[in-house]
Protein backbone atom coordinates (compact mmCIF):
# COMPACT_ATOMS: atom_id res chain seq x y z
CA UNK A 1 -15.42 42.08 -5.03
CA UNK A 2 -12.79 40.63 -7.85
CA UNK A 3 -10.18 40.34 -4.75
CA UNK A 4 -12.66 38.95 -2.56
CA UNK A 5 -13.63 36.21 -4.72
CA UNK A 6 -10.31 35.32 -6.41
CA UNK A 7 -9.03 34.61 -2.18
CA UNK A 8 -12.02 33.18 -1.98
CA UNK A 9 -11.27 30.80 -4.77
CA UNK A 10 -7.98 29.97 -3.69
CA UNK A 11 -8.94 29.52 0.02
CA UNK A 12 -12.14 27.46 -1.08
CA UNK A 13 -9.34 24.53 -2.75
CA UNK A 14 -7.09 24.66 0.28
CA UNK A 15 -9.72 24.33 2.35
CA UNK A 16 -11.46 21.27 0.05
CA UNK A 17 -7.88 20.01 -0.08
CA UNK A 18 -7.52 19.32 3.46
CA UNK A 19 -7.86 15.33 3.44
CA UNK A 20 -9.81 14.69 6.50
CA UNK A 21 -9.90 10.68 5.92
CA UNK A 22 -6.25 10.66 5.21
CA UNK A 23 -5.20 12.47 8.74
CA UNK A 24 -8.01 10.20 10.68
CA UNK A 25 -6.22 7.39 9.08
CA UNK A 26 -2.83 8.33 10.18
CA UNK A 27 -3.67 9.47 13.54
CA UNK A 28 -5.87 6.39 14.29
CA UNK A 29 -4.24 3.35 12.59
CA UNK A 30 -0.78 4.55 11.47
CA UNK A 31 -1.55 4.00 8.36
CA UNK A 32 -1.75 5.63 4.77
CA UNK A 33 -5.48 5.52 3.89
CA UNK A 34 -4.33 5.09 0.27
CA UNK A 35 -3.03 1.51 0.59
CA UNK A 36 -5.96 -0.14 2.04
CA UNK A 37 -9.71 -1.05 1.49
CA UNK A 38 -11.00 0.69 -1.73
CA UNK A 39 -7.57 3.44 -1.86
CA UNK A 40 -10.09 6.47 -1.53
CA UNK A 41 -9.59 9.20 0.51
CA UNK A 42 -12.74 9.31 2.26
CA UNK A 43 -15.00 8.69 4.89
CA UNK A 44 -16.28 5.23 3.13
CA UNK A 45 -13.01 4.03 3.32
CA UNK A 46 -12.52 4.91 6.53
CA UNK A 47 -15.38 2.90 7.59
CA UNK A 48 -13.41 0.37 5.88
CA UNK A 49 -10.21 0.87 7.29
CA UNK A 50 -11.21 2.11 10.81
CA UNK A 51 -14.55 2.37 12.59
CA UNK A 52 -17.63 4.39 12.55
CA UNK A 53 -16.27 6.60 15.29
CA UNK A 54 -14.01 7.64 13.85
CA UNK A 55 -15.70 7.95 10.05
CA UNK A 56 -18.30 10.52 11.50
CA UNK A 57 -15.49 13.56 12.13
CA UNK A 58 -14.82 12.67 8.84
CA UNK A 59 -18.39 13.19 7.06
CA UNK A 60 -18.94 16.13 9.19
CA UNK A 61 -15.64 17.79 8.28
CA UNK A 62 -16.18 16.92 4.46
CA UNK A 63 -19.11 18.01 4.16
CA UNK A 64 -18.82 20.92 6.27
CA UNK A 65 -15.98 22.49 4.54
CA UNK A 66 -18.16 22.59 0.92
CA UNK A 67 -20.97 24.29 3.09
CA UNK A 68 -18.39 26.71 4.19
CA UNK A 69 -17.08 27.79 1.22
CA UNK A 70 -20.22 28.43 -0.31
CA UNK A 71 -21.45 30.36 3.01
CA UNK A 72 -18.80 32.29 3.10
CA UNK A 73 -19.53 33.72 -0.76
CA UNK A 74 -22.99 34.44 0.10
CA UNK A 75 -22.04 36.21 3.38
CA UNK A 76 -20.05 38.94 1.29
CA UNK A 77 -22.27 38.60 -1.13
CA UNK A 78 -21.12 37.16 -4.13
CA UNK A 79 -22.76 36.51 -7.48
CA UNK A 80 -24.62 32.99 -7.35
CA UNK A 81 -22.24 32.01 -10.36
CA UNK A 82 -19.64 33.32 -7.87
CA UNK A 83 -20.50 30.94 -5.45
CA UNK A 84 -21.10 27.88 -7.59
CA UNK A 85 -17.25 28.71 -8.96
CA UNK A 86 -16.00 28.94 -5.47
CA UNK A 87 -18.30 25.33 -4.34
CA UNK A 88 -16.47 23.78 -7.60
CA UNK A 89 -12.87 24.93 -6.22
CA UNK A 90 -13.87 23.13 -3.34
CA UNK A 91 -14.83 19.75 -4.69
CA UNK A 92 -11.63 20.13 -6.80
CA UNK A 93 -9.71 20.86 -3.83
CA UNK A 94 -11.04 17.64 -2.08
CA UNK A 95 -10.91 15.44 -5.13
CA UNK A 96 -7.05 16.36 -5.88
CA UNK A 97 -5.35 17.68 -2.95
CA UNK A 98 -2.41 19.83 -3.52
CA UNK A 99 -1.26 18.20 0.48
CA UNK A 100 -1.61 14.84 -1.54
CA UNK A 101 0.37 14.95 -4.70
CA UNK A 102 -2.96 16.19 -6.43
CA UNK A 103 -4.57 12.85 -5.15
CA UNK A 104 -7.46 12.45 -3.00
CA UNK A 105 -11.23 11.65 -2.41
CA UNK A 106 -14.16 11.38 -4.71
CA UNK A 107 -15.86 14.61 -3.50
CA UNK A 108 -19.33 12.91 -2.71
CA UNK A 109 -19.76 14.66 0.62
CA UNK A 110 -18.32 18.29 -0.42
CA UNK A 111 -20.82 18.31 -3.10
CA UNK A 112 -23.52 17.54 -0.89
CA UNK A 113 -22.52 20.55 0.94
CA UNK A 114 -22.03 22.70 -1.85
CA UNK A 115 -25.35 21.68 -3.18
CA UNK A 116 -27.13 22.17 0.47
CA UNK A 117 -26.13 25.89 0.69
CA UNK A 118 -26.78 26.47 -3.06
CA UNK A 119 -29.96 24.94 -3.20
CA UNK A 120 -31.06 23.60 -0.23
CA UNK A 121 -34.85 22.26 -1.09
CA UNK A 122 -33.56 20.86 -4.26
CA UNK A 123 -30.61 19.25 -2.50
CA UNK A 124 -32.80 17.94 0.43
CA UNK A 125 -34.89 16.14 -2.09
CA UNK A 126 -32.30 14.06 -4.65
CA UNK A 127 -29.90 13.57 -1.19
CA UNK A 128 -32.83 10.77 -0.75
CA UNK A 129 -31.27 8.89 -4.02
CA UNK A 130 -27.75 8.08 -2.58
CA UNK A 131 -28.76 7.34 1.48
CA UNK A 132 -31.58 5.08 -0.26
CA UNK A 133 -28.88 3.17 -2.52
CA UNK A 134 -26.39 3.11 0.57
CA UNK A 135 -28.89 0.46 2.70
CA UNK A 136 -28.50 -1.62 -0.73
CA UNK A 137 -24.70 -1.00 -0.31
CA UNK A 138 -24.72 0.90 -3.77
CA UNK A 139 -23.68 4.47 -2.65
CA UNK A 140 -21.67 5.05 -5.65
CA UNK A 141 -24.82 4.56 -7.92
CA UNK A 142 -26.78 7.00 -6.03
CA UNK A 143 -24.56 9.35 -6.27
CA UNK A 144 -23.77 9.40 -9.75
CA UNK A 145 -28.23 9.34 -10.15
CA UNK A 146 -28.62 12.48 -7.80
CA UNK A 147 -25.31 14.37 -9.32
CA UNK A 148 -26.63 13.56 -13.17
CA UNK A 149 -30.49 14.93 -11.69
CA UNK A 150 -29.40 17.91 -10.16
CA UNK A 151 -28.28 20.08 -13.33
CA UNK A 152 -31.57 18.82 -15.05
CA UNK A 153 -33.91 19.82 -11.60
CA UNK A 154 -32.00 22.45 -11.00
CA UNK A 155 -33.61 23.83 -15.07
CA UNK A 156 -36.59 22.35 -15.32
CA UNK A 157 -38.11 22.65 -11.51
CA UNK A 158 -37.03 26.30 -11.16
CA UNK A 159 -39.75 27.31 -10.12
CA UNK A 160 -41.47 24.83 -7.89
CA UNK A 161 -37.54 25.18 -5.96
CA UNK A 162 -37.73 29.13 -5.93
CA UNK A 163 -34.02 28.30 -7.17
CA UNK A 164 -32.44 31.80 -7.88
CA UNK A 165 -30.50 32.17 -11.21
CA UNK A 166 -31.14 29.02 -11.97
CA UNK A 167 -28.73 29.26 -15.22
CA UNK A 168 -25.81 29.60 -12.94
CA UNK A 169 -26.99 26.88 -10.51
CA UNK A 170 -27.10 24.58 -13.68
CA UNK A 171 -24.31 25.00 -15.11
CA UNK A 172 -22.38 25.34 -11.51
CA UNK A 173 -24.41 21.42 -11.26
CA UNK A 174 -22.88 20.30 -14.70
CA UNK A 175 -19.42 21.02 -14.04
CA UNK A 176 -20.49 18.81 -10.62
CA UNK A 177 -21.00 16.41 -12.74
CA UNK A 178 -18.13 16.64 -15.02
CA UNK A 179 -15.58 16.14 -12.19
CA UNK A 180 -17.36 12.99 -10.56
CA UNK A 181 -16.81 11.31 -14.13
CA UNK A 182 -13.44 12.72 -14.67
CA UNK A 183 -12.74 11.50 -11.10
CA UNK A 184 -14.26 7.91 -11.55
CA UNK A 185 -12.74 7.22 -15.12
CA UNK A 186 -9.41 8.76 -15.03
CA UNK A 187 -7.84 6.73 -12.53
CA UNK A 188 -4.89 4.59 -13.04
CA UNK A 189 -5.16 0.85 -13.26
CA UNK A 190 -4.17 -1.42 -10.85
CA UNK A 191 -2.88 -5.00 -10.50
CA UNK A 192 -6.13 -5.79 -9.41
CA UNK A 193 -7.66 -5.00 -12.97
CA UNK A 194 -4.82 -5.80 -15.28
CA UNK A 195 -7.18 -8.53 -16.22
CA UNK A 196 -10.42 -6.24 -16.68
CA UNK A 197 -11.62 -5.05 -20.46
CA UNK A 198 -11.71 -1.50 -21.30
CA UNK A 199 -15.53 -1.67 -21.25
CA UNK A 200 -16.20 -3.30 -18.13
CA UNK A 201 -13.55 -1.32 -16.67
CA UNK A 202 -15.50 1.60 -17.64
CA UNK A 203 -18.81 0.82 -16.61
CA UNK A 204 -17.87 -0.19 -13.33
CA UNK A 205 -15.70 2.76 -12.80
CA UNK A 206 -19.13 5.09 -13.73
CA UNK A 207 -21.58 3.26 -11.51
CA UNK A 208 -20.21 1.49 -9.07
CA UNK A 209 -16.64 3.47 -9.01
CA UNK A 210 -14.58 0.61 -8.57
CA UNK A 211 -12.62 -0.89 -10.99
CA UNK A 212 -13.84 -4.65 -10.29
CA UNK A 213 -17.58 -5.47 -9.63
CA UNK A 214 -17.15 -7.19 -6.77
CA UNK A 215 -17.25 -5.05 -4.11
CA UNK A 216 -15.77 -6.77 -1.09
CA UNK A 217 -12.75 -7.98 -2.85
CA UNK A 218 -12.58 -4.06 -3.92
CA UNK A 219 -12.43 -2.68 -0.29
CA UNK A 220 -10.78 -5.53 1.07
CA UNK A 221 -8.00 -5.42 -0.97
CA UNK A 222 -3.76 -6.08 0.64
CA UNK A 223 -1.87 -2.81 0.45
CA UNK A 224 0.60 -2.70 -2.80
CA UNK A 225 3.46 -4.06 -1.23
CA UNK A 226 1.80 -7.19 -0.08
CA UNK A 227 0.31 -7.62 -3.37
CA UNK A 228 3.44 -7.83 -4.29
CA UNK A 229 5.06 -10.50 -2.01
């Protein structure tokens, strides 16, 4: 099973890094997805950038390809730690593409998927949080509520969720968690923010992940070079 899961690994980031949003953009508009509205690589953006036809290949691939990873490890029967590792590889994959320079999205939808196949009651249930806090346009914060929840559900409802090694599940949840922050606060500033303080920087990268709080300047923003003129 080592070889199994160490291909799986490797062919669970390639697959994550695959940038859906990024190929939608450049198919559709002729554009790099990375310039324009918020600069993610992801299906929000391309609702910024594009249209909701073309944004819904975009959820359904992103999401899809963390379901398949995980599927895949249970098919052959992996180790539920197994599988959590392989889900992370995915998220990684998405979050910093090795087809983008290590760039990429913000992994909201692969984790869903990940989290759907791992523990599917649990994940049915705090998947409420973020669609709730997207009809207040506040996605980001629901995220960031159901990702923080999940590692501390996944413990302490065990058993109400029938959640198998639920150790493995939890800790597989917390290093969820640890790469949504790591995503969120590690990212470079732009001109947009020269202006911004450290701490408000930092609180509206971790709940709102944007760097400024107003959010239709964020996704509305020129590309660089126009910035520029």
């Amino acid at each position: 099973m080592t070889i199994w899961f160490i291909l799986l690994i490797i062919g669970a980031y390639l697959l994550g890094s695959v940038p859906a949003a990024y190929l939608v953009a450049r198919w559709s508009r002729g554009i790099d997805i990375r310039k324009y509205g918020s600069g993610n690589v992801g299906a929000s953006n391309i609702l910024t950038v594009a249209s909701k036809r073309w944004a819904v290949p975009v959820i359904i691939f992103d999401v899809g390809k963390g379901m398949l990873a995980v599927y895949v490890a249970q098919l052959i029967g992996l180790e539920v730690y197994q599988q959590a590792m392989i889900g992370v590889a995915a998220i990684i994959g998405h979050n910093w593409s090795i087809f983008l320079g290590f760039n990429g999205g913000r992994g909201g939808l692969t984790l869903l998927g990940v989290a759907f196949i791992l523990v599917p009651k649990l994940t049915l249930v705090l998947a409420v949080i973020p669609f709730t806090c997207l009809l207040f346009k506040q996605m980001p914060v629901g995220v960031l509520c159901a990702v923080t929840l999940l590692p501390i559900f996944s413990w302490f409802l065990r058993q109400p969720f029938n959640i198998e090694e639920p150790l493995s599940i939890t800790i597989g949840s917390l290093a969820i968690l640890l790469i949504v922050l790591i995503k969120r606060l590690t990212a470079p500033r732009t001109l947009v923010t020269a202006s911004v303080s450290r701490g408000e920087l930092f609180v509206n990268r971790l709940l709102f992940d944007r760097d400024i709080r107003d959010r239709e300047a964020w996704i509305h923003r020129a590309p660089p070079e126009q910035r520029e003129k």
